[in-house]
PDB file of N, CA and C in Angstrom:
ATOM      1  N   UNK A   1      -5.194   1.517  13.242  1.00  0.00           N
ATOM      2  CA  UNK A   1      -5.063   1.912  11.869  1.00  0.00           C
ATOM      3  C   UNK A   1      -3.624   2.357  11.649  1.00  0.00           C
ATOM      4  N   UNK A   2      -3.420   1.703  10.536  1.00  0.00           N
ATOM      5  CA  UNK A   2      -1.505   1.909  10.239  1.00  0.00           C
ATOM      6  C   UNK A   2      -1.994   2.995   8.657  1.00  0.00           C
ATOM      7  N   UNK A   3      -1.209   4.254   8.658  1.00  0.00           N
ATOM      8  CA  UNK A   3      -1.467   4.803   7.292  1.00  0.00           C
ATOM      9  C   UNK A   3       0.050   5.009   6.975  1.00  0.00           C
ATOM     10  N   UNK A   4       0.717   4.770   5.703  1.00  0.00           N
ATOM     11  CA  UNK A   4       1.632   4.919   5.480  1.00  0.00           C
ATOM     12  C   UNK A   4       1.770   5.379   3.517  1.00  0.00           C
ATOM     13  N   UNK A   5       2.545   6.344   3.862  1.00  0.00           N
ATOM     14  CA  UNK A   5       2.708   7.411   2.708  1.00  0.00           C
ATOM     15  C   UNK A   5       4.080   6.879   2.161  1.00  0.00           C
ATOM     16  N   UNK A   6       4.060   6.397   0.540  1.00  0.00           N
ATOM     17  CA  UNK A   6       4.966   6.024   0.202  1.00  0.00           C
ATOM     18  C   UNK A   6       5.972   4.875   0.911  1.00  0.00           C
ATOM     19  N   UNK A   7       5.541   3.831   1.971  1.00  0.00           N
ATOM     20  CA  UNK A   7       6.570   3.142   2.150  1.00  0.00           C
ATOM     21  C   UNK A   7       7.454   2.735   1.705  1.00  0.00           C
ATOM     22  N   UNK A   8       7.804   2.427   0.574  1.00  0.00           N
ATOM     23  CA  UNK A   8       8.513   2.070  -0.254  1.00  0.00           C
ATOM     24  C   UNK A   8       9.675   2.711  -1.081  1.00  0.00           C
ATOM     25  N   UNK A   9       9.165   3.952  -1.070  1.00  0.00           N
ATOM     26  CA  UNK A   9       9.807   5.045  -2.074  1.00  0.00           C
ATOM     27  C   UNK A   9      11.421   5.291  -2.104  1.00  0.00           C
ATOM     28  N   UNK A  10      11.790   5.148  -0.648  1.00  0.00           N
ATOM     29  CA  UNK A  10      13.343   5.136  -0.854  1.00  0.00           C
ATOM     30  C   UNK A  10      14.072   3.720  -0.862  1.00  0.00           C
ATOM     31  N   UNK A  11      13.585   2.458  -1.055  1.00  0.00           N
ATOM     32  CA  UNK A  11      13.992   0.911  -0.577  1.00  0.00           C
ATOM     33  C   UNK A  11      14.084   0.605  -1.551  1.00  0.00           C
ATOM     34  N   UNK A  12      15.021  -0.667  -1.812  1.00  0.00           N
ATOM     35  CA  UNK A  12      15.571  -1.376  -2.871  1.00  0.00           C
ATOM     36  C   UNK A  12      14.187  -2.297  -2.935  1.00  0.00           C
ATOM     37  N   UNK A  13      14.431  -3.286  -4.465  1.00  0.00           N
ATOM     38  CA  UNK A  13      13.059  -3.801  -4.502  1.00  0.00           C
ATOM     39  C   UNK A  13      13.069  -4.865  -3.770  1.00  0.00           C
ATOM     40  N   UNK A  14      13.709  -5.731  -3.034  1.00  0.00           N
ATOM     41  CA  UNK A  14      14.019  -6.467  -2.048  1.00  0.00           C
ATOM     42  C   UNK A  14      13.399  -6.351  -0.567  1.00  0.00           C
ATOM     43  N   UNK A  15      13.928  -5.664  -0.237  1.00  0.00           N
ATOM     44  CA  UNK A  15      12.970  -4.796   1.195  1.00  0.00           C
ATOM     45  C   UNK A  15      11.774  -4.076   0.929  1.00  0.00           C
ATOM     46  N   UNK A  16      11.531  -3.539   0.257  1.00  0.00           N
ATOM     47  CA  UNK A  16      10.624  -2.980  -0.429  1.00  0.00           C
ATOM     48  C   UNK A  16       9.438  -4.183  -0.054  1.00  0.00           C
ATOM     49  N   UNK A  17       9.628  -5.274  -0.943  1.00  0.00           N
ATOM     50  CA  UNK A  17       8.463  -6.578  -0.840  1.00  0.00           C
ATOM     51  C   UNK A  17       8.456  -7.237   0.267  1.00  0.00           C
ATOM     52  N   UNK A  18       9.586  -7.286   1.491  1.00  0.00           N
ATOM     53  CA  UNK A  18       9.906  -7.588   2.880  1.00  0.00           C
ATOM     54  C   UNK A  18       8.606  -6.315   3.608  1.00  0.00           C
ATOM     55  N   UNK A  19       8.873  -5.234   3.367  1.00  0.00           N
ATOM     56  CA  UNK A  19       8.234  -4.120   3.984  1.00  0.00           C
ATOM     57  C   UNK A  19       6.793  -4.833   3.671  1.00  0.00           C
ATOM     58  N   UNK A  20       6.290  -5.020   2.627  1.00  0.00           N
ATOM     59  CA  UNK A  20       4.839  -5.094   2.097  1.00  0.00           C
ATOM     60  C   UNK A  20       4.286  -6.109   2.537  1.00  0.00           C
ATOM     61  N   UNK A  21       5.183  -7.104   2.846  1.00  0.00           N
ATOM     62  CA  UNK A  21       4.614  -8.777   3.304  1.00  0.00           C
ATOM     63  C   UNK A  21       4.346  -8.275   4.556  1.00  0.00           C
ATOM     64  N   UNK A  22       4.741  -7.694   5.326  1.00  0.00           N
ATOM     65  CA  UNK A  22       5.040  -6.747   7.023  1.00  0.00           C
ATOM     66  C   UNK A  22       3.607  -6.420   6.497  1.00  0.00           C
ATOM     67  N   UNK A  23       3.255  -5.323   5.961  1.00  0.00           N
ATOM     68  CA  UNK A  23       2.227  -4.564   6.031  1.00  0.00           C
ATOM     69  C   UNK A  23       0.741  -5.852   6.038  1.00  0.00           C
ATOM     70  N   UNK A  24       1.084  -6.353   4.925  1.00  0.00           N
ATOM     71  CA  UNK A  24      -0.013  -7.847   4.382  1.00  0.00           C
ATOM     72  C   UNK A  24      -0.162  -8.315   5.482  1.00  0.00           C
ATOM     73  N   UNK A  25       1.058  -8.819   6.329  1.00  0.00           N
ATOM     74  CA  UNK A  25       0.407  -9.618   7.873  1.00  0.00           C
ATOM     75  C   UNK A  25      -0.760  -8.844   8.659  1.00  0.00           C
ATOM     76  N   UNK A  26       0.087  -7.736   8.825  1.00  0.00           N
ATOM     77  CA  UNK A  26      -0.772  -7.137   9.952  1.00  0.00           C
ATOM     78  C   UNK A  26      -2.214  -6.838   9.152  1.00  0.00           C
ATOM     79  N   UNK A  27      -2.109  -6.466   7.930  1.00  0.00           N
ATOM     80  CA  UNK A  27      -4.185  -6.399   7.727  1.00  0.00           C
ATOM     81  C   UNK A  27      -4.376  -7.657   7.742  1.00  0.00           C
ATOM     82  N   UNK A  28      -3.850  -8.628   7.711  1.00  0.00           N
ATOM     83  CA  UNK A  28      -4.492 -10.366   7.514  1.00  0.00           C
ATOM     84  C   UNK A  28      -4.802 -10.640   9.243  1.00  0.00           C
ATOM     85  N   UNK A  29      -4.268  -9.911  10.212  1.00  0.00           N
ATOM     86  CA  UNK A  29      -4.415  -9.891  11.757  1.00  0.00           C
ATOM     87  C   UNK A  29      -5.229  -8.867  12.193  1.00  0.00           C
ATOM     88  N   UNK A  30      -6.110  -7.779  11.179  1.00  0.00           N
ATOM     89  CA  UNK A  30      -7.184  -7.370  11.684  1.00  0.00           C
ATOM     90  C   UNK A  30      -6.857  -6.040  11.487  1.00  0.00           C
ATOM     91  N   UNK A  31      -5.759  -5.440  11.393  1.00  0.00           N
ATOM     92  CA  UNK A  31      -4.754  -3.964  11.494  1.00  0.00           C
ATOM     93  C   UNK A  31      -5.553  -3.080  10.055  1.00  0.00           C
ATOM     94  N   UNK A  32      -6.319  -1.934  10.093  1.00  0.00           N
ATOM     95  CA  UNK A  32      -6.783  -1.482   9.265  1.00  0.00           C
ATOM     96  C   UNK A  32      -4.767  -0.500   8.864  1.00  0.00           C
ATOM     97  N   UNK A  33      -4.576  -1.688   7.286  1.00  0.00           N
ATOM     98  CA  UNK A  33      -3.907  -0.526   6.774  1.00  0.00           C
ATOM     99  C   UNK A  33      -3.882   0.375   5.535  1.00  0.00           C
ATOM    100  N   UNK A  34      -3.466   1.669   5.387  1.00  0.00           N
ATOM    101  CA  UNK A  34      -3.762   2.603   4.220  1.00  0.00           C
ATOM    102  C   UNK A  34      -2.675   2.461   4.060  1.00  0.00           C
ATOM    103  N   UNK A  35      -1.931   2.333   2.565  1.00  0.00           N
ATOM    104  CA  UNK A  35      -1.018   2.538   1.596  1.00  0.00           C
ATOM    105  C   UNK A  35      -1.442   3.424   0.645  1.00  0.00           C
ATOM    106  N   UNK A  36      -0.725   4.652   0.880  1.00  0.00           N
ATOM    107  CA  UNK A  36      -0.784   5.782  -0.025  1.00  0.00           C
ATOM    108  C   UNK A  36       0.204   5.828  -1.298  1.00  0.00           C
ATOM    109  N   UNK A  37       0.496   5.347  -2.985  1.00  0.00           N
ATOM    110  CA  UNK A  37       1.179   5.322  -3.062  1.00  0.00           C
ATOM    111  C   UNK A  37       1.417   5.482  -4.661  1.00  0.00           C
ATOM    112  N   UNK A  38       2.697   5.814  -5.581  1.00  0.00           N
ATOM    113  CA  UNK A  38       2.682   5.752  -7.094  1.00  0.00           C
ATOM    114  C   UNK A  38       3.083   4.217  -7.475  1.00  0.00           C
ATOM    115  N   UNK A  39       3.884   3.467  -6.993  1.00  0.00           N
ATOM    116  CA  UNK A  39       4.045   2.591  -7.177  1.00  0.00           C
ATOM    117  C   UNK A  39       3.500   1.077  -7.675  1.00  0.00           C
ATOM    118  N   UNK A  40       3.197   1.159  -8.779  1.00  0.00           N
ATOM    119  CA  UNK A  40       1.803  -0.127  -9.167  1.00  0.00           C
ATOM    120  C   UNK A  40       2.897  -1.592  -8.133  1.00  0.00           C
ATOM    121  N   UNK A  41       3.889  -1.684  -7.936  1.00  0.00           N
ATOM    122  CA  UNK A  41       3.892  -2.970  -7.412  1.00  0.00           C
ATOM    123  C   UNK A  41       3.897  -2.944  -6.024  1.00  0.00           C
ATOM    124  N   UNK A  42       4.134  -1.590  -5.427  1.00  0.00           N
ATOM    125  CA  UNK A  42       3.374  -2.112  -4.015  1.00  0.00           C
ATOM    126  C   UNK A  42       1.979  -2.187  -3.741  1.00  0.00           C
ATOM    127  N   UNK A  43       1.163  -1.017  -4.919  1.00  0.00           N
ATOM    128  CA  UNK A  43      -0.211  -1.250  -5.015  1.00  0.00           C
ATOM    129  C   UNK A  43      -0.706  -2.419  -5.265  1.00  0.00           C
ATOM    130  N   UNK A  44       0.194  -3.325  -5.943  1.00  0.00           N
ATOM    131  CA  UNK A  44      -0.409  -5.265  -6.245  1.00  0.00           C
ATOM    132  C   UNK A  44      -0.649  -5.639  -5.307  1.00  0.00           C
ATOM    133  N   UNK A  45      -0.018  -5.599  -4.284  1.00  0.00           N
ATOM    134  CA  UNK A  45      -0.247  -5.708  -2.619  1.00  0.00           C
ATOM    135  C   UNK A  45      -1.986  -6.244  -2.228  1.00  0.00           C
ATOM    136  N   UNK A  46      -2.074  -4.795  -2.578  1.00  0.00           N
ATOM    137  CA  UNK A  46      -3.474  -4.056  -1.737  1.00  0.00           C
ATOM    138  C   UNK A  46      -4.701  -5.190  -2.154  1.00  0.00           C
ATOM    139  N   UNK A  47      -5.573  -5.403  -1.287  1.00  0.00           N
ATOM    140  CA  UNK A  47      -6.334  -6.061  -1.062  1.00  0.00           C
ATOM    141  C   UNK A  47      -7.229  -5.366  -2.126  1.00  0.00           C
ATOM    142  N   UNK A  48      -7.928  -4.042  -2.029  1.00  0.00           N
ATOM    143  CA  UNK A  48      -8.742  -3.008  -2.666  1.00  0.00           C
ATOM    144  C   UNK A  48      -7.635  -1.624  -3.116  1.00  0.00           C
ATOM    145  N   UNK A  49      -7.778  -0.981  -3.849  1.00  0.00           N
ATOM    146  CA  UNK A  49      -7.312  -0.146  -4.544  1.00  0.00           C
ATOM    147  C   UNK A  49      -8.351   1.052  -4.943  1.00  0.00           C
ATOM    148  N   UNK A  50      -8.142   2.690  -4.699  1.00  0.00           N
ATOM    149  CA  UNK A  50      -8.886   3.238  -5.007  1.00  0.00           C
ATOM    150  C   UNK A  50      -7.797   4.460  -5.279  1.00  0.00           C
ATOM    151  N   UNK A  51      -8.479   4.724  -6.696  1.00  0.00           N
ATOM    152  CA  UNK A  51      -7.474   5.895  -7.314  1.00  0.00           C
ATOM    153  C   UNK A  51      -8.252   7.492  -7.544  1.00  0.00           C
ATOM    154  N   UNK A  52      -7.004   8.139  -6.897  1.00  0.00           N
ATOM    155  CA  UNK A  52      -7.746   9.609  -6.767  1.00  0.00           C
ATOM    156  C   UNK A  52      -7.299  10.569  -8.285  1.00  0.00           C
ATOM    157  N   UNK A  53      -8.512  10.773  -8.738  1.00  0.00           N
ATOM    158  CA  UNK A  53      -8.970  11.491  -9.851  1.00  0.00           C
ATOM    159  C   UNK A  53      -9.241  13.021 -10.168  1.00  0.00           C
ATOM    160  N   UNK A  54      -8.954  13.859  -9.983  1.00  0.00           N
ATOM    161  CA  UNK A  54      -9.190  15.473 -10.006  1.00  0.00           C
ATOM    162  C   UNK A  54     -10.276  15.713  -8.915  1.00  0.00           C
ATOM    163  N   UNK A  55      -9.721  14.707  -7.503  1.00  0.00           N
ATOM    164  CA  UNK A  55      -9.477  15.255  -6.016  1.00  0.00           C
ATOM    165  C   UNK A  55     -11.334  13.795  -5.896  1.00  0.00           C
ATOM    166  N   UNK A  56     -11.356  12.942  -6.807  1.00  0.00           N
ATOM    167  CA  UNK A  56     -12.117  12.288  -6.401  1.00  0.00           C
ATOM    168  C   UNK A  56     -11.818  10.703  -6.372  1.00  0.00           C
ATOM    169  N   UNK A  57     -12.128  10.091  -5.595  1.00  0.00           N
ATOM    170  CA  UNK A  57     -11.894   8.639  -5.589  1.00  0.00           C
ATOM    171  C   UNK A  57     -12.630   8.094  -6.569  1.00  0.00           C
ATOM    172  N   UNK A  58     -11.988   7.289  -7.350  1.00  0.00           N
ATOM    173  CA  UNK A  58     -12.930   5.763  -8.336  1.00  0.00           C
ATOM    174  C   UNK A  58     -12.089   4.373  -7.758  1.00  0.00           C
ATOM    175  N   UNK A  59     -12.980   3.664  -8.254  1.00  0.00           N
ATOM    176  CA  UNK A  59     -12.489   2.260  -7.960  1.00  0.00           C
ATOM    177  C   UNK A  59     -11.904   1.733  -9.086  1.00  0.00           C
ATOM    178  N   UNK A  60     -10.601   1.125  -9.659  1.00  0.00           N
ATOM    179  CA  UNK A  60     -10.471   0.410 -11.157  1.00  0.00           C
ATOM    180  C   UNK A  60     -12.143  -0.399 -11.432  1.00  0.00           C
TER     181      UNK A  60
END
């Protein structure tokens, strides 16, 4: 399990989508990963998406 908080947050948007394709392989190779994050375009990423609400998860 890979969990990563904000990957993105300090990277240009270039590496940024280099970083995310990185992340995309490894869950497409079995790698449970968590992306914690504000960012709606690294969240486009995400396979599933779940947004925390006054400390509760919903699904869009």
């Amino acid at each position: 399990m890979l969990l990563c908080d904000e990957p993105t947050g300090q990277l240009d948007s270039a590496t940024g989508g280099k970083l995310m394709g990185m992340l995309k392989d490894l869950s497409r190779r079995g790698i449970c990963v968590v992306v914690v994050t504000h960012d709606p375009a690294a969240a486009a990423w995400a396979d599933r998406t779940l947004h925390l609400i006054d400390g509760h998860f919903t699904s869009p």
